[in-house]
Each structure stands twice: as C-alpha cells, then as structure tokens.
Protein backbone atom coordinates (compact mmCIF):
# COMPACT_ATOMS: atom_id res chain seq x y z
CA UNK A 1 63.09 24.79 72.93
CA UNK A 2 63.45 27.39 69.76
CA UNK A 3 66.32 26.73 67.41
CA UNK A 4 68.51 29.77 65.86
CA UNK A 5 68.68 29.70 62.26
CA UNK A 6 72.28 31.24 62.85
CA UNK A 7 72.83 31.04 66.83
CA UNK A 8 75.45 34.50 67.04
CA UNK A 9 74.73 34.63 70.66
CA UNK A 10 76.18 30.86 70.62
CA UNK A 11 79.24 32.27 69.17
CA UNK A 12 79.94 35.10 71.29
CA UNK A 13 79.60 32.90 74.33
CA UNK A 14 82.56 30.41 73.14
CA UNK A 15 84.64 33.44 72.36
CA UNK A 16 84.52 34.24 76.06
CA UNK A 17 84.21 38.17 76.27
CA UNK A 18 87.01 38.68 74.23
CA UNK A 19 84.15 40.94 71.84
CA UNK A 20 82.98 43.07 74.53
CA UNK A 21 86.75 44.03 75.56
CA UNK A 22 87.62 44.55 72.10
CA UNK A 23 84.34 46.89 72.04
CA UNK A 24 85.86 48.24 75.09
CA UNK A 25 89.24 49.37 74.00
CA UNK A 26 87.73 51.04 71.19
CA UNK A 27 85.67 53.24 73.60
CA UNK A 28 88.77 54.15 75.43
CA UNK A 29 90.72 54.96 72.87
CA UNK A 30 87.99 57.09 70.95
CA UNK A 31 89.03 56.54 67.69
CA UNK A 32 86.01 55.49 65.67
CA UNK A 33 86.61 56.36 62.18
CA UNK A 34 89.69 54.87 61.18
CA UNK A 35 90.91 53.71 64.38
CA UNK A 36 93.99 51.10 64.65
CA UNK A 37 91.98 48.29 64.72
CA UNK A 38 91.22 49.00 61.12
CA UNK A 39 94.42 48.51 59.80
CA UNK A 40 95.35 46.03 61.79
CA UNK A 41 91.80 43.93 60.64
CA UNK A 42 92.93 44.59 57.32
CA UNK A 43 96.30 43.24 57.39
CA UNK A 44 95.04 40.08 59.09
CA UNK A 45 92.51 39.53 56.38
CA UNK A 46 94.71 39.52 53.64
CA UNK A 47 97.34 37.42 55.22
CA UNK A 48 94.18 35.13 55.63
CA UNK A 49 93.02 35.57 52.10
CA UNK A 50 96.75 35.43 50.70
CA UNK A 51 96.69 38.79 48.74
CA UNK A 52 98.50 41.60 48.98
CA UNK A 53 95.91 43.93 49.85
CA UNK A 54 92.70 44.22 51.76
CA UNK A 55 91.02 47.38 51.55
CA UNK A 56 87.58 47.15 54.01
CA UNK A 57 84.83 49.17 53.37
CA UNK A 58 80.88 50.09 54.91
CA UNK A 59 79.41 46.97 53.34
CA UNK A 60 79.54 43.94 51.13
CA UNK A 61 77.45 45.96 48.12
CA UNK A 62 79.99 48.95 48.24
CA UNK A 63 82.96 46.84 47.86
CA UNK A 64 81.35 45.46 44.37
CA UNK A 65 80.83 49.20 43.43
CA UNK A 66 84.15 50.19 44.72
CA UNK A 67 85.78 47.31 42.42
CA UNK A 68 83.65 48.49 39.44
CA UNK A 69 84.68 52.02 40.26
CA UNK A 70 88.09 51.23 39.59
CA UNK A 71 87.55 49.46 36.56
CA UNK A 72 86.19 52.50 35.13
CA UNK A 73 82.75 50.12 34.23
CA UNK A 74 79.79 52.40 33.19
CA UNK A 75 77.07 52.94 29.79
CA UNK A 76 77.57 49.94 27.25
CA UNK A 77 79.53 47.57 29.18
CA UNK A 78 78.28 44.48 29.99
CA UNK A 79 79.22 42.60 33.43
CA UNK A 80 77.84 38.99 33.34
CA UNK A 81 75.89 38.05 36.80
CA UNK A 82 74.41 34.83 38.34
CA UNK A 83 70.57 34.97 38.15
CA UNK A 84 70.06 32.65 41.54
CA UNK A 85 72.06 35.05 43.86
CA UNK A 86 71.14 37.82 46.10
CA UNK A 87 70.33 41.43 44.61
CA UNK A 88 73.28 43.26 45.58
CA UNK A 89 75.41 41.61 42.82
CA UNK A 90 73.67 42.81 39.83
CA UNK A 91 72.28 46.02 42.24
CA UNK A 92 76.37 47.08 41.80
CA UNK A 93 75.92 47.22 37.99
CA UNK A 94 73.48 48.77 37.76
CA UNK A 95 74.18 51.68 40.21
CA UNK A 96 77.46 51.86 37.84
CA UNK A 97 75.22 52.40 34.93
CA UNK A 98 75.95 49.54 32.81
CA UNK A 99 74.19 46.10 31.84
CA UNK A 100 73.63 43.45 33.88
CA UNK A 101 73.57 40.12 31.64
CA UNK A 102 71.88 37.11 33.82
CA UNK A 103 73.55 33.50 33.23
CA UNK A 104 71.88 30.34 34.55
CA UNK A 105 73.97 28.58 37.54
CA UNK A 106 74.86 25.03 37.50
CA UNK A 107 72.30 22.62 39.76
CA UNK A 108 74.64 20.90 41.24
CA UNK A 109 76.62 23.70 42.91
CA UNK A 110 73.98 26.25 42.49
CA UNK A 111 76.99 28.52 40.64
CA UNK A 112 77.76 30.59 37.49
CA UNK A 113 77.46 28.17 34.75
CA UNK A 114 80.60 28.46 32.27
CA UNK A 115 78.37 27.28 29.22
CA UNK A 116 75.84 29.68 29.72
CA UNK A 117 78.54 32.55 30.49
CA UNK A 118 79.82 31.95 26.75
CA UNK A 119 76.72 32.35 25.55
CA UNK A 120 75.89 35.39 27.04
CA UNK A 121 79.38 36.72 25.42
CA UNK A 122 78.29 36.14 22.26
CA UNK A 123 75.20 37.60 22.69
CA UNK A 124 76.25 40.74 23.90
CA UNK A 125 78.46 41.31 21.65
CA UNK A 126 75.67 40.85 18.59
CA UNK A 127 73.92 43.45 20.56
CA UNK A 128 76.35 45.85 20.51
CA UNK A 129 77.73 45.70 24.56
CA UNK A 130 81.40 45.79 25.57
CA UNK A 131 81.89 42.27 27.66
CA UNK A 132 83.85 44.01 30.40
CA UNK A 133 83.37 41.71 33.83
CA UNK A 134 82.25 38.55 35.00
CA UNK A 135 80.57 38.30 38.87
CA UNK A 136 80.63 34.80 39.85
CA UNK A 137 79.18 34.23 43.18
CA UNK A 138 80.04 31.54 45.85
CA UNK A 139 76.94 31.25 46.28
CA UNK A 140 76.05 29.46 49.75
CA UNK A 141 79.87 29.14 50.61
CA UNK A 142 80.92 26.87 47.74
CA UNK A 143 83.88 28.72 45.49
CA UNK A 144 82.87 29.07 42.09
CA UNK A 145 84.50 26.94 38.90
CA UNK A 146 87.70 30.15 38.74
CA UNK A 147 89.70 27.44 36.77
CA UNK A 148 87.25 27.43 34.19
CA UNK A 149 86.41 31.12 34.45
CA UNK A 150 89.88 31.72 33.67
CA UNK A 151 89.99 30.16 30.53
CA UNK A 152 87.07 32.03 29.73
CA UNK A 153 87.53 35.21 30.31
CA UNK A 154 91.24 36.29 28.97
CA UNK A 155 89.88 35.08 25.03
CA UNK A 156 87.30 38.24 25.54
CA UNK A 157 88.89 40.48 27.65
CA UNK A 158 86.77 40.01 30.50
CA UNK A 159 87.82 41.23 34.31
CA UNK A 160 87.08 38.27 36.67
CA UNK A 161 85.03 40.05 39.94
CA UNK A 162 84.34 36.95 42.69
CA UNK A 163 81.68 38.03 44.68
CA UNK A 164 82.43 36.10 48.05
CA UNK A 165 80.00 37.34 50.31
CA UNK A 166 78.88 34.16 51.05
CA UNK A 167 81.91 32.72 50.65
CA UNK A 168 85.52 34.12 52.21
CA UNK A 169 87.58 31.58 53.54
CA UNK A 170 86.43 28.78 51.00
CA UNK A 171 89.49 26.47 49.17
CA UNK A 172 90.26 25.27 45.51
CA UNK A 173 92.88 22.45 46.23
CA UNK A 174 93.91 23.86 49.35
CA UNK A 175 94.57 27.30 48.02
CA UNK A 176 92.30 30.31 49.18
CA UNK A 177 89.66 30.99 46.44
CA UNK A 178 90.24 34.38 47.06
CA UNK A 179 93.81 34.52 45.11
CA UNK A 180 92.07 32.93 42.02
CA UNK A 181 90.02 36.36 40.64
CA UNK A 182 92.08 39.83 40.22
CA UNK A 183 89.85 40.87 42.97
CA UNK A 184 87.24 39.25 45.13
CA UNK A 185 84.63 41.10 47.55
CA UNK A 186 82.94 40.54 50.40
CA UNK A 187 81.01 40.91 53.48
CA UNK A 188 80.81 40.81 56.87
CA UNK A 189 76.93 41.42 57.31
CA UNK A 190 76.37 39.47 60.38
CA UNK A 191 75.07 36.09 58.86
CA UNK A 192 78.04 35.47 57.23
CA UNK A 193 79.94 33.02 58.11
CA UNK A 194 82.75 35.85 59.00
CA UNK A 195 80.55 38.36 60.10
CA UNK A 196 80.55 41.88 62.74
CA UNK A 197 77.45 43.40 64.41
CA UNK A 198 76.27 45.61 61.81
CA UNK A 199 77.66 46.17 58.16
CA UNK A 200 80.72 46.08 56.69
CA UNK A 201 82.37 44.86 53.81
CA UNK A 202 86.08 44.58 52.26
CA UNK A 203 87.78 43.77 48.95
CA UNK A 204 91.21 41.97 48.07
CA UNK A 205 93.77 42.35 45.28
CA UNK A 206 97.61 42.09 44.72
CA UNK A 207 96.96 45.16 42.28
CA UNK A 208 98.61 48.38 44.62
CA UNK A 209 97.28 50.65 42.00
CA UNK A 210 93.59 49.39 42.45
CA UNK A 211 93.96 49.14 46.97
CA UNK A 212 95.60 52.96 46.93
CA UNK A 213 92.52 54.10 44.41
CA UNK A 214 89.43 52.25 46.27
CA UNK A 215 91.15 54.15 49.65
CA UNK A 216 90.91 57.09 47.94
CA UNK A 217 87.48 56.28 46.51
CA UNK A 218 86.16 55.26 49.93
CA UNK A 219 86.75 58.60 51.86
CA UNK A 220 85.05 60.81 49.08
CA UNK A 221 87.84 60.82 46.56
CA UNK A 222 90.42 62.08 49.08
CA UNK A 223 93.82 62.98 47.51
CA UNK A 224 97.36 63.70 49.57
CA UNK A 225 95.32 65.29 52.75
CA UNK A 226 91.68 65.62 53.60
CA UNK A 227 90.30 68.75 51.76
CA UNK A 228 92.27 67.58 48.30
CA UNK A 229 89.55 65.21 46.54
CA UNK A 230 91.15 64.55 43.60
CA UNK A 231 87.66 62.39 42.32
CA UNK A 232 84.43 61.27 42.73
CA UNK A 233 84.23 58.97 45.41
CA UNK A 234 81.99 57.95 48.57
CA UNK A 235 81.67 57.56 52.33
CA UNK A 236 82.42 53.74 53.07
CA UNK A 237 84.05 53.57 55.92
CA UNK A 238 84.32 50.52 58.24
CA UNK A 239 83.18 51.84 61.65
CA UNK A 240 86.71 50.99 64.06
CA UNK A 241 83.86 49.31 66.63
CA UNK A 242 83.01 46.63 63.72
CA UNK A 243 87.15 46.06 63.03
CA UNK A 244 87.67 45.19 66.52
CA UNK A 245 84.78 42.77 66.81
CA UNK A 246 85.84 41.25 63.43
CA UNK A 247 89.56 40.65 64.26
CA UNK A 248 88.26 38.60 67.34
CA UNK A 249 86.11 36.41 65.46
CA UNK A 250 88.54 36.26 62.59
CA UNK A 251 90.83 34.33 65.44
CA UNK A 252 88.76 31.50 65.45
CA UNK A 253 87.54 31.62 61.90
CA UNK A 254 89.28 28.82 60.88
CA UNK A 255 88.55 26.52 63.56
CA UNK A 256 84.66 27.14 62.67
CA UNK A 257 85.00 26.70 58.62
CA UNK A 258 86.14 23.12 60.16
CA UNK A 259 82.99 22.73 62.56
CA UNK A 260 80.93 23.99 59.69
CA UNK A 261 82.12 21.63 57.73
CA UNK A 262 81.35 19.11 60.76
CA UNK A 263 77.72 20.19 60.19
CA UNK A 264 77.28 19.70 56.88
CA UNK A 265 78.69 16.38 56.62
CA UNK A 266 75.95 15.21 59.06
CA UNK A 267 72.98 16.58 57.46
CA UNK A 268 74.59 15.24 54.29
CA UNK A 269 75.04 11.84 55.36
CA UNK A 270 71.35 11.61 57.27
CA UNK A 271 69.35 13.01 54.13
CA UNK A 272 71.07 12.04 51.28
CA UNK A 273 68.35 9.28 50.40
CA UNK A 274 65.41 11.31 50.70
CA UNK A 275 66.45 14.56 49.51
CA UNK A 276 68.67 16.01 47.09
CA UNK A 277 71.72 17.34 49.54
CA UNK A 278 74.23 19.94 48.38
CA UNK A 279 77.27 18.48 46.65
CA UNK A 280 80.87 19.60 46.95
CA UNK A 281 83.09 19.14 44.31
CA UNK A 282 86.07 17.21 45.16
CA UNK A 283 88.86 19.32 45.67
CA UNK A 284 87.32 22.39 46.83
CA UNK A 285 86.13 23.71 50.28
CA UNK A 286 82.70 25.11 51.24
CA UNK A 287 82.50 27.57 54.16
CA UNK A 288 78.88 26.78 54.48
CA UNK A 289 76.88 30.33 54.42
CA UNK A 290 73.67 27.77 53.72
CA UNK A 291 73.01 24.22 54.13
CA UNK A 292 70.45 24.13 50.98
CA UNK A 293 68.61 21.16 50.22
CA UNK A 294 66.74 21.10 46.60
CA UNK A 295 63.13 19.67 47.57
CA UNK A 296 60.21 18.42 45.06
CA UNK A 297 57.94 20.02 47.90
CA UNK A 298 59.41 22.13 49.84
CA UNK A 299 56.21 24.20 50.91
CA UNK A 300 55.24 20.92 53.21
CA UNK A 301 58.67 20.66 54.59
CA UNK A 302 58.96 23.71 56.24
CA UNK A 303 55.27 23.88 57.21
CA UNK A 304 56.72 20.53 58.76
CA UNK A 305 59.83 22.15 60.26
CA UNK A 306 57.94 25.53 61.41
CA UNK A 307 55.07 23.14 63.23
CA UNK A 308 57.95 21.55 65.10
CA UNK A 309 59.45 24.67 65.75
CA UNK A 310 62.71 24.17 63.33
CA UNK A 311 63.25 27.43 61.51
CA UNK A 312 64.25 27.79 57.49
CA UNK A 313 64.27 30.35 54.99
CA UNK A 314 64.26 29.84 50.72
CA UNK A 315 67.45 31.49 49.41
CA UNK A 316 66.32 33.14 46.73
CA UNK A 317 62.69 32.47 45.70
CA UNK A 318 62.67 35.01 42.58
CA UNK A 319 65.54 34.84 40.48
CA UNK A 320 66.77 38.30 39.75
CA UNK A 321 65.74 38.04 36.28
CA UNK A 322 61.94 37.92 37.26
CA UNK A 323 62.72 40.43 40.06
CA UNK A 324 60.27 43.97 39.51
CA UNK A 325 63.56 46.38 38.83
CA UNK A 326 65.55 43.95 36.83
CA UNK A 327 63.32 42.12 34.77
CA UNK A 328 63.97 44.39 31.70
CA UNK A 329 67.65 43.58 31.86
CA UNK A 330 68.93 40.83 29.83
CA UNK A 331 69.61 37.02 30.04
CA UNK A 332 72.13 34.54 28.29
CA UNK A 333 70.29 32.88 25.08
CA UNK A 334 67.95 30.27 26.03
CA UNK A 335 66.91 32.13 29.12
CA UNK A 336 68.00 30.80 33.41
CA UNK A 337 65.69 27.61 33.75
CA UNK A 338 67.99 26.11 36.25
CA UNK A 339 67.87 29.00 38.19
CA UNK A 340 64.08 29.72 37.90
CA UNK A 341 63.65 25.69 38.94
CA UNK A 342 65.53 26.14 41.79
CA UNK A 343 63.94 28.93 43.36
CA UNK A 344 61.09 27.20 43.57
CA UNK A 345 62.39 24.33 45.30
CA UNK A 346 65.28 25.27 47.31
CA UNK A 347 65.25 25.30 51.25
CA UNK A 348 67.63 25.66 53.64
CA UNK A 349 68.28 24.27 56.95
CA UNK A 350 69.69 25.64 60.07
CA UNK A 351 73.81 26.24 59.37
CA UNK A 352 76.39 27.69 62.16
CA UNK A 353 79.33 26.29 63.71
CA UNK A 354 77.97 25.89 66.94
CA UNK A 355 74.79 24.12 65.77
CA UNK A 356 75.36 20.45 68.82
CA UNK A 357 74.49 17.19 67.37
CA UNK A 358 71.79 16.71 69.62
CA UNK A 359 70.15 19.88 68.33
CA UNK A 360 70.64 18.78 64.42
CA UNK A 361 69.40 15.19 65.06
CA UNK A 362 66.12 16.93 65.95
CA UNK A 363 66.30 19.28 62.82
CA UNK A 364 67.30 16.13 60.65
CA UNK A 365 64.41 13.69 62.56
CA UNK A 366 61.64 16.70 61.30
CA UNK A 367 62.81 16.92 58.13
CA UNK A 368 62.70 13.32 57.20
CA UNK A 369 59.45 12.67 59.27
CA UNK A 370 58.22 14.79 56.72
CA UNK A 371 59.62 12.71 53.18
C-alpha cells in the first residue's frame, strides 16, 4: 500500500463532512468575497493565537509583504532572513525593494541563529543599510529563540517579523509563540499543519493601527467606501469558501498539534541511535510542519524509502543564499555553513496527525534497515 507524505484525505474523513457542509453553506449564501465566515475565521484565530487582531489575507507570502507594507520597509533597509528556509521569506523583501541579509540557523533547531543575527547588524551597518526587521522562521514547526530575539533587537531598533508559516499554534512555556513578535504571519497553504484547499494566508498583531491599515492595504488601498483608495495597496483577499473550510479544521486543531506531537515522539524514540532526530528545546512546543532527520547519507535513505514505497522530500536543498535570484544578496560575516551543511543532508519523513502506528512502524523499519 502507498503512504501519503501528508494524508489530507485522512483528515477530512475524521472530520466527518463537516467541510463539505461548510462548503455548502457558502454556496447558498453566495457570498464569496468577504462572506461571514471570514470574520468569523478571523476572530477565532486570534482568540487562538491570543492577539488582538487577525487580519487574513490570499496567501502566506502576501501577509509578509502586507506586514512590511506597513512598516513602511523599502531602498536601504535591511531585514535580516534565515538562509535554510523557504523562498517566500526573503521573496517579501525583496518585492519591497530592500536588502535581504542571510544569517546561518542553529543545527540543532534548524532556526535563526542569534550570534550570527548580531553579526549581520554590524555588518550592515558598516555598509551603510538601515537594520530595520528581523524574519525569524519556525522553521519545520519549532518556535524560534523570541526571548533572545528580543534582547536583540530593541538595542538596534529592529522590528521583530515571525514568519510562522510552518509554525502557528507552536508554544514557548505554554504561551502561544505568536504573542512573542509585534506581528507574526502565516499560512494556510494546504500542507500546513493548519491548512485550507487552496491558498491563503493571515497575520496577527495587538497594534489596531497596523490590522485597520493591512485591511485597507488588502482591498487595493480602500479608504471609508469602495471607490475612495486612499493608497497603494493590493488584491489579497481570502476567498469566503477557504474561511469556512479553515474554521472547521481550526476546531480540531488542537487536538492534532497533540497527535502530531504523538508522531514525533515515536520516530524520535525509534531512530534516535542511528540518526540524528530533531530536538525540541525544553519548554517549547513544535507543531510539527516536518519530521526532519539530519543524515550523513541521505541520498541512500530515500532511494531506500522510495524502493519500499515510503515517500520523503529534502526541505530545502539550496540555501537561499546559493539560490539563482538571490545569490547577489548578502550574508552575515563568516558566511551560512550550518545552513549550506544542512541542505545537503537533511530529509524528512512522513508527518500528519493521522499518520497510525502501524503505518510509521513500517516507515521507521525502512529507514533503519537502511543505517
């Protein structure tokens, strides 16, 4: 039998329907653009998140442009971006027209590295760049070190912008690592671990000024009524069909973080003496976008896995500072070589809260039969 990577269909059988009448009501009431359900998705999420605001949007890479937009971030700033992440973080920047700066990540959580951060600083600084933002990423699920961050970034003036695609719904001592950054992103592309069928995105503040201007900014700049745009903005709109869907799976969100959490203790347990396992910090919570092993030889492991017909995928095998666009953008002094090590030996296993035991022993069983 074929294993899912991410079994969705898996999901939407446990929640029993409740998607397709969600779907349904939507069609009956006809109101696709800014329908109920969108309002009512975003009060849910923030209650979730515990900010004051959520403000949803067409996808996870607007709502980093949307919070850059509001900062007013353009030519000569400098916004400070993990180089093992996906594109869309430092994409953002760079479709605001300033600098993205790459900083190594940490091995052991595969996140923003807070000694290589201050060294970037300095360096931009020498080179003439207003340090205006720094984009951690919780990268895999795993919040990034905020506490840390935060002593960083008030001694240069530096905006805090969490990028938590991967990782909504993730804990720092039991508080949502969402309230930690003045505002945190994220998105609900459908392999994320809170994800709708098709794109969508949303970001989160307690800052009213900054949720009434990304509204504004995400309906073309729209002032009091709908032919006033009072500034430059977009069309990011979360489609009212993609609200509905996400405020059913949002219901049992929390239940799966814990059955994620299920998952990844197993694999942890089962291959922690022949591979090198992801670690979490003690104190904090992963949501588990990725269960990503680090591998001396990870090309015959997943030949291994994809003979036996175990599925896995390399999050990210080019760090974005070797990537073709961004290659001529700068990194912290001394260069990423934890990130450029760990793209070539990262792999990742099948993750998703529905993933039975009897279906991981055989993923687990592979993967050791070949180490």
């Amino acid at each position: 039998m074929s294993i899912a990577f991410i079994d969705l269909q898996a999901q939407r059988r446990a929640l029993g329907g409740r998607v397709e009448a969600a779907m349904a009501r939507v069609l009956e009431h006809g109101g696709f653009i800014h329908g109920p359900e969108v309002a009512q998705l975003e009060q849910q999420l923030a209650a979730f998140a515990g900010t004051k605001h959520c403000v949803t949007c067409a996808n996870g890479t607007d709502s980093l442009v949307l919070a850059l937009t509001g900062w007013n971030i353009g030519p000569g700033d400098a916004v400070f971006v993990p180089a093992f992440t996906f594109v869309a973080t430092a994409e953002a920047v760079v479709l605001r027209g300033a600098t993205p700066v790459f900083v190594d990540v940490l091995p052991q959580t595969f996140n923003i590295d807070p000694a290589s951060l201050r060294a970037a600083v300095a360096w931009a600084k020498d080179q003439g760049l207003r340090p205006r933002v720094v984009m951690p990423v919780d990268l895999f699920g795993l919040p990034a070190d905020y506490p840390a961050l935060q002593e960083i970034a008030p001694a240069h003036d530096l905006l805090i912008l969490s990028d938590s695609a991967q990782g909504f719904g993730g804990e720092i001592h039991g508080r949502k690592a969402s309230t930690f950054a003045p505002v945190t992103s994220t998105s609900f592309f459908p392999a994320k671990p809170l994800g709708c069928y098709g794109d969508g995105g949303a970001l989160f503040t307690d800052d009213d000024e900054l949720a009434a201007l990304w509204k504004s900014l995400r309906v073309h700049g729209q002032g009091s009524q709908k032919y006033d745009n009072v500034r430059v903005g977009t069309n990011s709109r979360l489609d009212t069909i993609q609200a509905a869907v996400l405020i059913e799976k949002l219901a049992v969100f929390a239940d799966e973080i814990t059955a994620r959490n299920r998952v990844a203790d197993r694999y942890s347990q089962a291959l922690r003496d022949v591979a090198q396992v992801p670690e979490v910090p003690d104190g904090l919570t992963s949501v588990w976008a990725q269960y990503t092993l680090v591998l001396s030889d990870r090309d015959k492991v997943a030949a291994a896995c994809k003979a036996e017909g175990v599925p896995t995928a390399v999050y990210y095998p080019i760090p974005l500072s070797q990537q073709t666009a961004y290659r001529h953008f700068p990194s912290a002094p001394g260069g990423v070589p934890v990130s450029e090590e760990l793209a070539g030996k990262v792999l990742s296993l099948p993750m998703h809260p529905y993933l039975d035991e009897a279906t991981q022993d055989r993923i687990i069983a592979v993967v050791k039969a070949a180490l």
